[in-house]
Protein backbone atom coordinates (compact mmCIF):
# COMPACT_ATOMS: atom_id res chain seq x y z
CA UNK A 1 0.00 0.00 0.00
CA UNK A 2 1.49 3.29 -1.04
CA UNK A 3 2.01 5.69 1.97
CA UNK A 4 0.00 9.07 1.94
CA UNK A 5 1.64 11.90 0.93
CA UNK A 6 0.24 13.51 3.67
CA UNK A 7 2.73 11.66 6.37
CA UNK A 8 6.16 12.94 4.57
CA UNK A 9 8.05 15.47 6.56
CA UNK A 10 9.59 18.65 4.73
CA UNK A 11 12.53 20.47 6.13
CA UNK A 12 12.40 23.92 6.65
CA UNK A 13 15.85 24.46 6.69
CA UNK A 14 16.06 26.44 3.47
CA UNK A 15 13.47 29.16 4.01
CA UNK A 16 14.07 32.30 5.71
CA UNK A 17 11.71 33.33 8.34
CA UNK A 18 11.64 34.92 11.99
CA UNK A 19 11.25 31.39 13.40
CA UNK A 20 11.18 27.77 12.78
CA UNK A 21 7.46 27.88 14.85
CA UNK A 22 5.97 30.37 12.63
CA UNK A 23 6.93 28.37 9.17
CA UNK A 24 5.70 24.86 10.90
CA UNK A 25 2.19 27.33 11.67
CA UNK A 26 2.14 28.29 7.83
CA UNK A 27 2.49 25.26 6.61
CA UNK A 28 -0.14 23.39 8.90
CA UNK A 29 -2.40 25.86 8.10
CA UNK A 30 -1.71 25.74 4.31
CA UNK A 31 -2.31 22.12 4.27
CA UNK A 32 -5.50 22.69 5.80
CA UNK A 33 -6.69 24.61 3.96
CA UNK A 34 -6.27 21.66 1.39
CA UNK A 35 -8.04 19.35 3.04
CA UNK A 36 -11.01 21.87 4.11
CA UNK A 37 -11.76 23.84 0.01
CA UNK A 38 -12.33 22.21 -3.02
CA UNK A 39 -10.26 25.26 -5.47
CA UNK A 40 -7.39 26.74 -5.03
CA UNK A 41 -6.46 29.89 -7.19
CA UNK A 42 -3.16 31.83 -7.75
CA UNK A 43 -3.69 35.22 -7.73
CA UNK A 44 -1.60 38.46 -9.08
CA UNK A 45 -2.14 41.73 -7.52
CA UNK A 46 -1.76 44.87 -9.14
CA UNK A 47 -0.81 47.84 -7.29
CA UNK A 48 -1.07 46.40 -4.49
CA UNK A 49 -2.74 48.26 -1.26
CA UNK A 50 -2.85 46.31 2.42
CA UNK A 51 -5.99 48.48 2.81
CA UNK A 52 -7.71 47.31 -0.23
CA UNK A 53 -6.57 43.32 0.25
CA UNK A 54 -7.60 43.69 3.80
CA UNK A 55 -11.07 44.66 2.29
CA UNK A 56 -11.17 41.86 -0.01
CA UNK A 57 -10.53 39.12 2.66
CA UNK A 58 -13.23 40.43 3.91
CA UNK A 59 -15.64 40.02 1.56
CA UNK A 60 -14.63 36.91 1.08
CA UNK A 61 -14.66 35.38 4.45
CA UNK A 62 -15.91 32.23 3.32
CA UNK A 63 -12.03 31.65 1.53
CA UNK A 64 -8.63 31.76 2.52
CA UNK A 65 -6.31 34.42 1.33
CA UNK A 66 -2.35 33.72 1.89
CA UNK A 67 -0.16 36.20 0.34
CA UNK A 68 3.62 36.42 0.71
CA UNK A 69 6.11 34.08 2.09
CA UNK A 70 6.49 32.07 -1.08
CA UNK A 71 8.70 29.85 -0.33
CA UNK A 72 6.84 28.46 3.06
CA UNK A 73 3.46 28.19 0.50
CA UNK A 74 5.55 26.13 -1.66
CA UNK A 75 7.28 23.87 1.05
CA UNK A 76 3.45 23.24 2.12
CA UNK A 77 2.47 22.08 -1.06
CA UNK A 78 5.18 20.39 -2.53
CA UNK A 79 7.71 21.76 -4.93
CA UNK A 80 7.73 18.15 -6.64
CA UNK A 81 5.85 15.13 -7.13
CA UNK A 82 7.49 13.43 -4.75
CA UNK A 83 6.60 16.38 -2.17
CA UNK A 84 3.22 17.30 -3.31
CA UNK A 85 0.63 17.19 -0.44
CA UNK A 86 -1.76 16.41 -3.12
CA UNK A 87 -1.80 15.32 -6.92
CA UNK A 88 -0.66 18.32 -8.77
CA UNK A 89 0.24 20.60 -6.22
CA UNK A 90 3.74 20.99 -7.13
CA UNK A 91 2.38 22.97 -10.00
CA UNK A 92 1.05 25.32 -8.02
CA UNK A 93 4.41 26.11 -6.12
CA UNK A 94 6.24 26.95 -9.35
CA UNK A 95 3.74 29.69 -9.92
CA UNK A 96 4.70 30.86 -6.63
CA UNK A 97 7.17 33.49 -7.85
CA UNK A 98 6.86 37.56 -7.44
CA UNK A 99 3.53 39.41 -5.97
CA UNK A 100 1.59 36.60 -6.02
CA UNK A 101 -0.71 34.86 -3.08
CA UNK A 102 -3.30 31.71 -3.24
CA UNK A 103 -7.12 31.90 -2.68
CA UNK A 104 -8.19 28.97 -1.21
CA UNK A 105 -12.47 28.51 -1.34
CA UNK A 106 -15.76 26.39 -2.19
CA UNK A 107 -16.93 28.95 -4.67
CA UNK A 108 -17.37 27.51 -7.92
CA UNK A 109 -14.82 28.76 -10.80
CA UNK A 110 -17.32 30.88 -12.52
CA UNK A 111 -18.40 32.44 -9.86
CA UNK A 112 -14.68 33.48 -8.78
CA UNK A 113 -13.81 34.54 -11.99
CA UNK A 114 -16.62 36.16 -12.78
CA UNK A 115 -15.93 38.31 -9.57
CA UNK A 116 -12.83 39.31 -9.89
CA UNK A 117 -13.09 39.96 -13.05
CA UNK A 118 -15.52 42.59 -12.39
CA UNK A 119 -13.71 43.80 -9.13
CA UNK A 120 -11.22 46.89 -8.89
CA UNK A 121 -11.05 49.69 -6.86
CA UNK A 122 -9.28 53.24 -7.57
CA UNK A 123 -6.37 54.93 -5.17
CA UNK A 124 -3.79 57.71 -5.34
CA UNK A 125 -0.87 56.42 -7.21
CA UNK A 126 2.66 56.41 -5.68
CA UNK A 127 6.27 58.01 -6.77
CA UNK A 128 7.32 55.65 -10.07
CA UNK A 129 3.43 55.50 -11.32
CA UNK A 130 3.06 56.24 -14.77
CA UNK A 131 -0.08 58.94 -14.91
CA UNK A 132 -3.11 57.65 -16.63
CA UNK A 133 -3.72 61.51 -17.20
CA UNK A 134 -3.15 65.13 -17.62
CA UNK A 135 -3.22 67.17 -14.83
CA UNK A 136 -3.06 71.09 -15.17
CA UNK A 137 -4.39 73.24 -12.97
CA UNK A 138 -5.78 77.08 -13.65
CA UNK A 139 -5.03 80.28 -11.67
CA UNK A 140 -7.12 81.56 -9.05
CA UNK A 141 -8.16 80.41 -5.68
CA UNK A 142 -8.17 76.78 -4.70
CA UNK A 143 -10.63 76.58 -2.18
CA UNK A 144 -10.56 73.24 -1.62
CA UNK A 145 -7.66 73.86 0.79
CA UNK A 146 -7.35 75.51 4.48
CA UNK A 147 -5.23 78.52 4.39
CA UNK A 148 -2.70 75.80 6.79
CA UNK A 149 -2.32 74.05 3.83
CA UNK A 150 -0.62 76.93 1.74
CA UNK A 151 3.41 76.25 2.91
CA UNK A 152 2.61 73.03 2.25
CA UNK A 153 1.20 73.78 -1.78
CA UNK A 154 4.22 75.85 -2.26
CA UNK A 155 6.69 73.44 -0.74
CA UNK A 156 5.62 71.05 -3.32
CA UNK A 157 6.02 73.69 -6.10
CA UNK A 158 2.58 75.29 -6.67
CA UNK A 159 2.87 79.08 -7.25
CA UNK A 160 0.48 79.96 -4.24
CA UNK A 161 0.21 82.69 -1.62
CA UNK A 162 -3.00 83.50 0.64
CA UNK A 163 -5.36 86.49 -0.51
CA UNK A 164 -7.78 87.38 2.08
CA UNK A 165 -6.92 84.09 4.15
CA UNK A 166 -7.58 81.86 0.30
CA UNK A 167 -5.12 79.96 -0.79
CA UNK A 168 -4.57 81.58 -4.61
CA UNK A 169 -2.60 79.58 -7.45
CA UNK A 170 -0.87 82.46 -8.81
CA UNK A 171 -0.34 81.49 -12.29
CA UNK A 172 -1.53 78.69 -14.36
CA UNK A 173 0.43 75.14 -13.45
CA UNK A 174 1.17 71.85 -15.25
CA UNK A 175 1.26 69.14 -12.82
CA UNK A 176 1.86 65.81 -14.94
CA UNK A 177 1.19 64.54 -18.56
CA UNK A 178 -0.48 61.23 -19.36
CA UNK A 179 2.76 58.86 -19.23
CA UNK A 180 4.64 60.79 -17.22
CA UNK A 181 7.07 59.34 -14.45
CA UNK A 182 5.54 60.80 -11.18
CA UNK A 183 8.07 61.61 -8.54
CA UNK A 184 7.44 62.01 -5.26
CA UNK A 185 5.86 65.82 -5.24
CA UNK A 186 3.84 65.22 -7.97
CA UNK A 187 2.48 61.71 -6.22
CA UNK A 188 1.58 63.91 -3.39
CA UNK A 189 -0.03 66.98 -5.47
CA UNK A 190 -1.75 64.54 -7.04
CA UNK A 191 -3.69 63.08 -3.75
CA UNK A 192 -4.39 66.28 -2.00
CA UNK A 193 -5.77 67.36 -5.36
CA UNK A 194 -7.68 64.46 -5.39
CA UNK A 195 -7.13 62.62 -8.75
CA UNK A 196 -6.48 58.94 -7.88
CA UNK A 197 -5.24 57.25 -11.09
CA UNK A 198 -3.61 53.49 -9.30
CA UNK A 199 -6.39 50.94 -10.00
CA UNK A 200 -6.22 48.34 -7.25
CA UNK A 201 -6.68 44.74 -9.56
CA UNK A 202 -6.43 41.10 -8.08
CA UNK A 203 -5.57 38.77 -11.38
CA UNK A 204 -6.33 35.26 -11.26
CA UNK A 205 -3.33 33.21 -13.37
CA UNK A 206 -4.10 29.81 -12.34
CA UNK A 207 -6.40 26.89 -10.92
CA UNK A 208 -6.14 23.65 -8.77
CA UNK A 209 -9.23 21.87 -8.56
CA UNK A 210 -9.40 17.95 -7.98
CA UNK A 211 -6.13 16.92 -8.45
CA UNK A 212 -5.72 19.08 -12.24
CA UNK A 213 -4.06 22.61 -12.69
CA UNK A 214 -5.31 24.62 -15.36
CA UNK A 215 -3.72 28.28 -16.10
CA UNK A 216 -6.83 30.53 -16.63
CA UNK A 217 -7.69 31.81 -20.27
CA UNK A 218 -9.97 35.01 -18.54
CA UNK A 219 -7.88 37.15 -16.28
CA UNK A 220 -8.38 40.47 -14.68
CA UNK A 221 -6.30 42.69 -16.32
């Protein structure tokens, strides 16, 4: 009788963690995780945002979200045949490279897809985004902004100055071109002016589902 994959024992040795307790805790609960949902789904995230992911688990309480620590997902389900936990598995730890994480649920693949596929959510981009769009702003007051603000306005190089206590933009100013590099100032003009232009994506790459890995034709992009 062949033994269970289940019973082999994987050293840790190789991964880097904070301790050897924490990796055995990933792992069990990995395997789990297995044993307990029927699909299990690599996932890509684009511009990624704690907040928004955090938001997302949510919503999805009936799953399992794991994301980073690569390595320790792989060791769980087996990098090779001889490893896997389950038929197939070691598939799914050689997609386990870069910003990826693994959903884990009972929802059916159309349903997931479908979801996701439909899901996104906007936020201010971040020094190194490319804009998605022109930005210029005209003279005159910007009352969208305490007259505290002002040093702040200039600092990041608006042309302002306070007129009867109003912050004023005292000649017409460019703030970015569709395609542009942002740096840092502009990132930060950019959210206090309020024009978020990061969309917040989760991709789905690939699928485990009773013992067969497919890589998914449909994906959130």
């Amino acid at each position: 009788m062949p033994k269970s994959k289940r019973a082999k024992q994987i050293s840790l040795t190789r991964t880097k963690s904070k301790g050897m307790e924490s990796k055995q805790g990933l792992v069990r609960e990995v395997r789990e995780c297995c044993d307990n949902y029927a699909s299990i789904f690599v996932f890509n995230v684009e511009n990624m945002r704690n907040s928004k992911l955090k938001e997302v688990r949510t919503e999805w309480r009936h799953s399992r979200f794991f994301f980073g620590k690569n390595k320790i997902m792989a060791i769980a389900l087996g990098r090779t045949p001889e490893e896997e936990y389950k038929e197939n598995l070691h598939h799914i730890s050689q997609k386990l490279k870069g910003n990826v994480g693994l959903l884990f649920t009972n929802q059916s693949k159309d349903h997931v897809v479908d979801w996701f596929d439909k899901y996104s959510e906007m936020d201010y981009a971040r020094s190194g985004f490319t804009a998605t769009m022109t930005v210029d702003l005209d003279a005159g007051p910007l009352e969208e902004f305490t007259h505290s603000m002002e040093p702040q306005l200039r600092q990041l190089g608006l042309p302002t100055s306070l007129k009867k206590g109003i912050v004023t933009l005292l000649e017409d100013y460019h703030v970015c071109s569709d395609g542009d590099t942002l740096t840092p100032e502009q990132a930060k003009l950019l959210k206090l002016l309020g024009y978020p232009m990061a969309e917040f994506r989760i991709q789905l790459e690939y699928l485990w589902s009773s013992g067969q890995t497919v890589e998914l034709q449909s994906k959130t992009m």
